[in-house]
Protein backbone atom coordinates (compact mmCIF):
# COMPACT_ATOMS: atom_id res chain seq x y z
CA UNK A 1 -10.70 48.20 32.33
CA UNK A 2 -12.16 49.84 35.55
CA UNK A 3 -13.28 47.24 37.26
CA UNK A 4 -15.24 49.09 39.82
CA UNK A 5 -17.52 50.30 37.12
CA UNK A 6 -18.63 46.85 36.38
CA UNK A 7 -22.41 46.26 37.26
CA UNK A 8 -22.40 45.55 41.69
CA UNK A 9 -25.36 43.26 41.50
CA UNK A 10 -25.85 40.80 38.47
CA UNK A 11 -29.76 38.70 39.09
CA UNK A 12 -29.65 35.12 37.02
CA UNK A 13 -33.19 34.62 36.97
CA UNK A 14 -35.08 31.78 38.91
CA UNK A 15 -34.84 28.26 37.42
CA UNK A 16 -36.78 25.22 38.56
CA UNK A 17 -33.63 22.98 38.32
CA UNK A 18 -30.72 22.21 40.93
CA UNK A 19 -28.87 25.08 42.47
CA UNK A 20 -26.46 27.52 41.04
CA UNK A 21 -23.07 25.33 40.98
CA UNK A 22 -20.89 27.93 38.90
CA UNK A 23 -20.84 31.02 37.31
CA UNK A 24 -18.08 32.46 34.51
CA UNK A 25 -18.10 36.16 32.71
CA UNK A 26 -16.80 37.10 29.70
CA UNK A 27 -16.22 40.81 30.12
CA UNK A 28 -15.18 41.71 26.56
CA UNK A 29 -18.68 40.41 25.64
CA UNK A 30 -20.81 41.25 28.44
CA UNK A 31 -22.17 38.10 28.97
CA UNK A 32 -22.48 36.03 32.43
CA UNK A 33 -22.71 32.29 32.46
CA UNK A 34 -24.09 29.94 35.37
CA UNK A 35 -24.23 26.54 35.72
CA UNK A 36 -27.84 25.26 37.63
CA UNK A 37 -27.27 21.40 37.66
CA UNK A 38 -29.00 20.41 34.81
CA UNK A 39 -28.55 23.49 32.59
CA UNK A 40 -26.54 26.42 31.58
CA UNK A 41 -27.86 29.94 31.61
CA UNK A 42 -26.66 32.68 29.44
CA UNK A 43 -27.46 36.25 30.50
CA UNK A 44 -26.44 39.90 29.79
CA UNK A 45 -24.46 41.44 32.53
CA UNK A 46 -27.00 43.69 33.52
CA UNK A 47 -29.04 40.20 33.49
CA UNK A 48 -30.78 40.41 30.78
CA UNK A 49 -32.02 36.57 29.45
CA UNK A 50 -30.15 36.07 26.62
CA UNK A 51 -31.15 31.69 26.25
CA UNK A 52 -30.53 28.51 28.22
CA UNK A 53 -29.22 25.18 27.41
CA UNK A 54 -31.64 22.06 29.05
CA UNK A 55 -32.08 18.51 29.00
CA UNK A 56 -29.06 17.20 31.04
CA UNK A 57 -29.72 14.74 33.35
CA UNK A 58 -26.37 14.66 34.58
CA UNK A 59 -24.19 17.09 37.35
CA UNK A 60 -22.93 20.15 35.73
CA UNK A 61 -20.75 21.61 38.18
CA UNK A 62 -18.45 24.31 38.03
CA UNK A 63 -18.01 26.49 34.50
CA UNK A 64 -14.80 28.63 33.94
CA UNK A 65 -14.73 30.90 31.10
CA UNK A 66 -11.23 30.51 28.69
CA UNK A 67 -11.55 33.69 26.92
CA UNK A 68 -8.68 32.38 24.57
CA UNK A 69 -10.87 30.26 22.51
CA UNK A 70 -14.56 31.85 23.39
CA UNK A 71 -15.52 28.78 25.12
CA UNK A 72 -17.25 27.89 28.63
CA UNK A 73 -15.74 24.41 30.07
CA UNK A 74 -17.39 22.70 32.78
CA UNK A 75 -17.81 19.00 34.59
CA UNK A 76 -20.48 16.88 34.36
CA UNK A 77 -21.39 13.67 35.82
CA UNK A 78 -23.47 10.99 35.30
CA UNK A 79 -23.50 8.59 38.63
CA UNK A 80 -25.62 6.49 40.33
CA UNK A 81 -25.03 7.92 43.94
CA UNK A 82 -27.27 9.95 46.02
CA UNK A 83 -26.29 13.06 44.06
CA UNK A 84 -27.19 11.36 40.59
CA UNK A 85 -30.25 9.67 41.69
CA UNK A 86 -31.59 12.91 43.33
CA UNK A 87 -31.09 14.68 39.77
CA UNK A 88 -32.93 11.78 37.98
CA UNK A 89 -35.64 12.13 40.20
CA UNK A 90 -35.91 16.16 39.77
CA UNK A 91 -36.18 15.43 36.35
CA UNK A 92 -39.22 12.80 36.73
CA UNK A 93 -36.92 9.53 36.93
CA UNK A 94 -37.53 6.86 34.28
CA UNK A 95 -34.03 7.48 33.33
CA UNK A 96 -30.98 4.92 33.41
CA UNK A 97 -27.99 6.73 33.66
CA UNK A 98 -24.39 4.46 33.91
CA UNK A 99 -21.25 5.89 36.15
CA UNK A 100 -19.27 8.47 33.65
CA UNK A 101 -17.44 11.64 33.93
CA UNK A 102 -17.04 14.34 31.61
CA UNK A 103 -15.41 18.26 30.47
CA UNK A 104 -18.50 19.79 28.95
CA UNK A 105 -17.28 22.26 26.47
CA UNK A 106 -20.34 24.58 25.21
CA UNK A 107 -19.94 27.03 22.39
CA UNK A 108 -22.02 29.86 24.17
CA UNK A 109 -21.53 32.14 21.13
CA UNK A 110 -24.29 30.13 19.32
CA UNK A 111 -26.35 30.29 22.78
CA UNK A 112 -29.08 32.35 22.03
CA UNK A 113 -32.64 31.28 23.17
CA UNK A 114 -34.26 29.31 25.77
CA UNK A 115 -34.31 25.64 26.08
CA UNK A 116 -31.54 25.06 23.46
CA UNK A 117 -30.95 21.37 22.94
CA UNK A 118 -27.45 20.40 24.44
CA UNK A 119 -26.56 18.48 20.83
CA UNK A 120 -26.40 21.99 19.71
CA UNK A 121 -23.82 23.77 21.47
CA UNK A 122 -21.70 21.31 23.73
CA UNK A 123 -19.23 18.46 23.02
CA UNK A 124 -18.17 16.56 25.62
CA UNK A 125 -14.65 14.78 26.57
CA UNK A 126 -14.70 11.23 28.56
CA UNK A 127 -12.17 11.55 31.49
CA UNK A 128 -11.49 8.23 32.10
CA UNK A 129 -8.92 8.67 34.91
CA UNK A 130 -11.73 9.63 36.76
CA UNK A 131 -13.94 7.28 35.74
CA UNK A 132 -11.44 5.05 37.26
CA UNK A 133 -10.65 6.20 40.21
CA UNK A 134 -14.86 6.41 40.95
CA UNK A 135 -15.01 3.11 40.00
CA UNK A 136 -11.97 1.71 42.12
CA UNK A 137 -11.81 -0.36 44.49
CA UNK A 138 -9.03 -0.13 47.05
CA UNK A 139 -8.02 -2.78 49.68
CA UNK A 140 -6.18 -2.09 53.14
CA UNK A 141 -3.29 -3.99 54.82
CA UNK A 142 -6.13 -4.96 57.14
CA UNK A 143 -7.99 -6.37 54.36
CA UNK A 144 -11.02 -3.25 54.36
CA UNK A 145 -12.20 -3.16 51.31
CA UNK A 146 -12.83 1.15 50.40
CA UNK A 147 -14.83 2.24 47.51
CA UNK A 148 -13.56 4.87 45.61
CA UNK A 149 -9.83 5.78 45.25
CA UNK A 150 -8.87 8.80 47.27
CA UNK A 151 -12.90 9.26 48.01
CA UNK A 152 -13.39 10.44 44.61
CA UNK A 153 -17.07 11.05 43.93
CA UNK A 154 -16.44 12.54 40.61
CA UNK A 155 -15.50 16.68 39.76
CA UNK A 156 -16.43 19.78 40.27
CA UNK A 157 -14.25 22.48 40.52
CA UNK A 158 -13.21 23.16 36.85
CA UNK A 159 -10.08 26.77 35.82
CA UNK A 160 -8.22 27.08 33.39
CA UNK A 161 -4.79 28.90 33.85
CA UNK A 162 -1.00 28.22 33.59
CA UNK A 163 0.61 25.04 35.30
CA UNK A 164 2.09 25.30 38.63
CA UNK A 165 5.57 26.59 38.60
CA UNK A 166 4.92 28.50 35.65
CA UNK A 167 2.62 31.73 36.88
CA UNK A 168 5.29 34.01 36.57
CA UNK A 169 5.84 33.24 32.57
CA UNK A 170 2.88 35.85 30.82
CA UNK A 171 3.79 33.59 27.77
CA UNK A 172 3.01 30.28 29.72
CA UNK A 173 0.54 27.50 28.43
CA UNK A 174 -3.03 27.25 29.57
CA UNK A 175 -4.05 24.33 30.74
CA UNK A 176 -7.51 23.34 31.53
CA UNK A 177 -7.83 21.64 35.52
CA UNK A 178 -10.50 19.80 36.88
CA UNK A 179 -10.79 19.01 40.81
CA UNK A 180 -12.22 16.02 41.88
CA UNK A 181 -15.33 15.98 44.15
CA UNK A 182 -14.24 13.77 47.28
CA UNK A 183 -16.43 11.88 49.79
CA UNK A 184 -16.95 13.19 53.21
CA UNK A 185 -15.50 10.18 55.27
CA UNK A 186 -13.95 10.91 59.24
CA UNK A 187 -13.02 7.07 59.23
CA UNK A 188 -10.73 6.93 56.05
CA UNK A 189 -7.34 8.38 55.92
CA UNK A 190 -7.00 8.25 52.35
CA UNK A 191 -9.41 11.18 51.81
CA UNK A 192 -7.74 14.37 52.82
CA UNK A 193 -5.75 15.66 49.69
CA UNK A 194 -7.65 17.73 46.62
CA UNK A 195 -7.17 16.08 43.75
CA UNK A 196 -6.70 18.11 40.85
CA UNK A 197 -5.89 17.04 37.16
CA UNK A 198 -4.54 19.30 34.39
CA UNK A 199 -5.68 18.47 30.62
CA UNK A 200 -4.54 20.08 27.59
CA UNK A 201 -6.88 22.25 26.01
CA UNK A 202 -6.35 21.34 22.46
CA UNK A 203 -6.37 17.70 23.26
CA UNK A 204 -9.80 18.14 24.87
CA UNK A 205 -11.55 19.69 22.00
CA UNK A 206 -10.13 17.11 19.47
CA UNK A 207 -11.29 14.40 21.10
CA UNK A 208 -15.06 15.89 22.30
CA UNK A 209 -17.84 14.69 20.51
CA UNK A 210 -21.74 15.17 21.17
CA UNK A 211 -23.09 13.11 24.25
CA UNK A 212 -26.06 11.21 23.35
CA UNK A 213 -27.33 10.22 27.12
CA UNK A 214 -28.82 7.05 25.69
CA UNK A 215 -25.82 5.71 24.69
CA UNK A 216 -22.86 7.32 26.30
CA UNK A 217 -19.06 7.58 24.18
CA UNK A 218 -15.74 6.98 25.55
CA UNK A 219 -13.92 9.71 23.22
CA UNK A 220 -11.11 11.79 25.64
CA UNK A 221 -7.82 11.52 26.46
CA UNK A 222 -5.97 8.58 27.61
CA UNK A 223 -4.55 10.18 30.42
CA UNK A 224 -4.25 13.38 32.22
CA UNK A 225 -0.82 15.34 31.34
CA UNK A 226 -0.64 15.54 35.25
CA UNK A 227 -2.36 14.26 38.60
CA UNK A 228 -1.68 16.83 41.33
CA UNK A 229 -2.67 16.67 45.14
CA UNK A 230 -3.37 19.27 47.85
CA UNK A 231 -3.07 18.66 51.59
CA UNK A 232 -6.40 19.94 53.24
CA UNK A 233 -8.33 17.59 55.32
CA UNK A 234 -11.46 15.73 53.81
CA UNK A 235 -13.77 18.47 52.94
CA UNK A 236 -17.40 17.34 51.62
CA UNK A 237 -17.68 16.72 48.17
CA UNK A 238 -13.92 18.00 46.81
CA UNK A 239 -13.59 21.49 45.65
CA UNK A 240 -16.61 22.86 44.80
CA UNK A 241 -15.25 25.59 42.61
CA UNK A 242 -11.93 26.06 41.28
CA UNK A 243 -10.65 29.36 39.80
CA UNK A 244 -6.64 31.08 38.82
CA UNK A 245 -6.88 34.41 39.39
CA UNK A 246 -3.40 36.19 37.96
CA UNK A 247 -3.73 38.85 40.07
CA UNK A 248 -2.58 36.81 43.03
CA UNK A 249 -1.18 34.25 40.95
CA UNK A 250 -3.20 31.84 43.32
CA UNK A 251 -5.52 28.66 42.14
CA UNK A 252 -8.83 29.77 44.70
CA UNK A 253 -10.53 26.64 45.78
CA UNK A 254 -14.10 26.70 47.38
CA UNK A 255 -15.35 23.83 49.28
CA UNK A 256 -17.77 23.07 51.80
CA UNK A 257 -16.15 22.99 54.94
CA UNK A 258 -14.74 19.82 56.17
CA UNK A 259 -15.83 17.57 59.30
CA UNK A 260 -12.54 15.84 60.69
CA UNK A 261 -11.70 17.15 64.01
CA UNK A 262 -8.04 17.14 63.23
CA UNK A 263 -8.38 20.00 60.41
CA UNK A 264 -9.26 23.25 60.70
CA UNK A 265 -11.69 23.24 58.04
CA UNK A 266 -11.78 26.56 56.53
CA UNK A 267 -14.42 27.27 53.65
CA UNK A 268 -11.66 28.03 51.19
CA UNK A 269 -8.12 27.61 50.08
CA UNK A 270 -5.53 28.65 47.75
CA UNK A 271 -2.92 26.78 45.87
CA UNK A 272 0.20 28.75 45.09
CA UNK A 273 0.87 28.66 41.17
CA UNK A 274 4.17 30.36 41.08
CA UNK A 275 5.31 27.03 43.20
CA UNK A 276 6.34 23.66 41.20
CA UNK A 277 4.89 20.63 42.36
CA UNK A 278 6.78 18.52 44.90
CA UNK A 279 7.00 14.66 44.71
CA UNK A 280 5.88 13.30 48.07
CA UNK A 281 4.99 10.23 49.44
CA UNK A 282 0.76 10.54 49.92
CA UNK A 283 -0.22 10.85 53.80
CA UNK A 284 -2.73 8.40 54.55
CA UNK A 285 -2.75 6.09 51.36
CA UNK A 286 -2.36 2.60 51.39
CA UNK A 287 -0.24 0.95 49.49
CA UNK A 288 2.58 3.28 49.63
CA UNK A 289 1.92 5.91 46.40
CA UNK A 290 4.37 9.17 45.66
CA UNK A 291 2.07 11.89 44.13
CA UNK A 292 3.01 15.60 42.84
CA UNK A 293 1.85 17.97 45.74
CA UNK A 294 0.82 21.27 45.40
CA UNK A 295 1.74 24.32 47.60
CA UNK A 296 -0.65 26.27 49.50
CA UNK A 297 -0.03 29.86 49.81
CA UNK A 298 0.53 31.43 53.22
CA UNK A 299 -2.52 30.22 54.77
CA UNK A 300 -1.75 26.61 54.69
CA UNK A 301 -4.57 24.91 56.17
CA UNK A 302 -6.25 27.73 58.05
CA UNK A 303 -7.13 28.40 54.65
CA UNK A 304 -9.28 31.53 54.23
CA UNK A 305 -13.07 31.92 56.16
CA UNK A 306 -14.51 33.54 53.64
CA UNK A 307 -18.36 31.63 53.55
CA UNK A 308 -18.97 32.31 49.80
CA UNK A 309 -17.34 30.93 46.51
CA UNK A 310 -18.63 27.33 46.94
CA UNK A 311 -21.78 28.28 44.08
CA UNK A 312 -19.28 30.62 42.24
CA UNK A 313 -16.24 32.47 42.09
CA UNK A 314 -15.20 34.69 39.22
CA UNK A 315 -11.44 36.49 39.17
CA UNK A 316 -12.17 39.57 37.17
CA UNK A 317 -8.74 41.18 37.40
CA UNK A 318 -6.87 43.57 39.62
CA UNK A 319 -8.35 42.03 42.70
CA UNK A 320 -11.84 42.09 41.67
CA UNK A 321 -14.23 38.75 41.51
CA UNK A 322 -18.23 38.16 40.72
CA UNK A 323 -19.21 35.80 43.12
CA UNK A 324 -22.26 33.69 43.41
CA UNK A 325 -25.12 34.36 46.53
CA UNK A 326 -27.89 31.64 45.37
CA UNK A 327 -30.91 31.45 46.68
CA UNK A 328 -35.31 30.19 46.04
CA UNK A 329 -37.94 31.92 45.40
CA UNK A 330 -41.36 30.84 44.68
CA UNK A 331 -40.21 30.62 40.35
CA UNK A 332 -37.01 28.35 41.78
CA UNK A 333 -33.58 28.61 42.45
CA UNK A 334 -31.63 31.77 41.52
CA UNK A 335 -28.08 33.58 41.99
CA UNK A 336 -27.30 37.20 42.81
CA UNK A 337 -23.98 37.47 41.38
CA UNK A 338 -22.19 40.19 43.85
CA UNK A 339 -18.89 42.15 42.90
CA UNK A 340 -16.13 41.53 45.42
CA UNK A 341 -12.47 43.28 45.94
CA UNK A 342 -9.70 41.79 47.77
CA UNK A 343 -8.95 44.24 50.15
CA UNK A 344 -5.91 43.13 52.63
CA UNK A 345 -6.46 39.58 51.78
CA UNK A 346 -10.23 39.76 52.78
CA UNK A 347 -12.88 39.58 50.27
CA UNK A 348 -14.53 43.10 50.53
CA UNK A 349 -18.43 43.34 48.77
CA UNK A 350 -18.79 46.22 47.13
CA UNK A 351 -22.05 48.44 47.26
């Protein structure tokens, strides 16, 4: 495919719901996909309103396309912090939501007019290691009580992709990976590692059912197949989006930029998937706990200052991404989905 013939300049539409959190393309199809908080949009990619999918009144984050099975995956949250409480009251509060976290899988295929109930197209997966670690409670050798294990506020940043170590195997298993979102907290130390978790994709589906909001199910997997951690600094609310583009063999990770003096706090970094996890001993957490940690690629912590990504990053192939530039209008909130090229390991818009 010539990328560079693909459409510059792709318009979602305004939406009177949260801002854009994620977009995903399927290119064989010609359709583009973007998350705005409470719903999923479906459009042509000359952006063309193809139909919608409303009535959440929980966080859907990021969406990544797995063109393997036809399917958009993305993470959604149900939590009675500022975020969730702000999203109830969007929606006209009245609503009693409890503390859960999901993988949202939608079949978009059968997406095909507005306002589509969610019981029709999406099944849901319970996470419930991130349930826990929300939930958690962790106490100091001081005797401070946190909230939260490792600051987790819940996910966002959602890619599928093969497992670190294993980039370089075209045959390799997909996995699906989930990033948690993470506090933004200069007086913790525990904070300042992405946490990532890798699920298997068949695993998911099995256990996904429909998610009635009045009456929540536990049905996911027991556990993660792995737990992995990246050494950043505290950056507000996690990764925002996640994304494996094979063209760099890189796992891109958008955030919003961190606050603690003592990290650069770039707006995005990049995890090196060619490079195995290492088993470390985590900076800053108390008790003493060993985690896998990932590599960053040559950037390390400078990361990369490239100011977009954090409402949605798209790998396309051969160095070319759709990437998200939301914005409001007087109809609501809106993306212009722009095409990008890595040119010299800068992001390069192309007019």
């Amino acid at each position: 495919m010539d990328f560079s013939r693909l459409p510059k300049d792709v318009y979602s539409g305004a939406y009177r719901a949260g801002h854009c959190q994620g977009i995903a393309a399927d290119l064989e199809k010609g359709f583009m996909y973007y998350s705005f908080t409470t719903m999923l949009v479906k459009t042509d990619l000359a952006g063309r309103f193809i139909g919608s999918v409303t009535g959440l009144c929980g966080h859907l984050g990021c969406i990544t396309f797995h063109k393997e099975d036809g399917r958009v995956y993305g993470s959604l949250e149900y939590k009675n912090d500022a975020i969730g409480r702000g999203i109830v009251n969007m929606l006209g509060g009245g609503i009693e939501i409890p503390d859960r976290f999901y993988m949202a899988i939608f079949d978009v295929d059968k997406i095909d007019r507005a306002d589509m109930p969610s019981a029709e197209v999406m099944r849901c997966a319970f996470l419930k290691e991130v349930t826990d670690d929300y939930l958690a409670e962790v106490t100091l050798e001081d005797g401070t009580v946190l909230k939260h294990r490792h600051g987790c506020s819940g996910i966002d940043g959602t890619a599928t992709g093969p497992d670190f170590g294993a980039a370089d195997d075209p045959g390799a298993k997909k996995w699906l990976f989930v990033s948690y979102g993470v506090y933004s907290d200069v007086t913790r130390a525990d904070n300042d590692y992405q946490v990532i978790l890798k699920y298997d994709l068949g695993e998911l589906n099995e256990t996904a059912r429909p998610l009635l909001q009045e009456d929540m199910h536990g049905s996911g997997p027991a556990a993660p197949a792995s737990k992995y951690f990246v050494y950043t600094g505290n950056t507000e609310y996690g990764v925002q989006n996640l994304e494996y583009d094979p063209f760099t063999k890189k796992y891109w990770m958008c955030v919003y930029r961190g606050k603690k003096p003592a990290f650069p706090n770039p707006p995005m970094f990049a995890a090196d998937a060619r490079i195995s996890p290492k088993k470390e001993v985590l900076r800053g957490v108390y008790p003493e706990t060993e985690g896998e940690v990932l590599t960053l690629d040559e950037h390390g912590r400078d990361g990369i200052d490239f100011p977009r990504g954090d409402t949605g990053i798209a790998a396309l192939g051969d160095g070319y991404y759709y990437v998200s530039h939301h914005g409001r209008n007087e109809d609501g909130q809106y993306t212009h989905v722009r095409l990008y090229r890595l040119d010299g390991g800068n992001f390069t818009l192309q007019e």
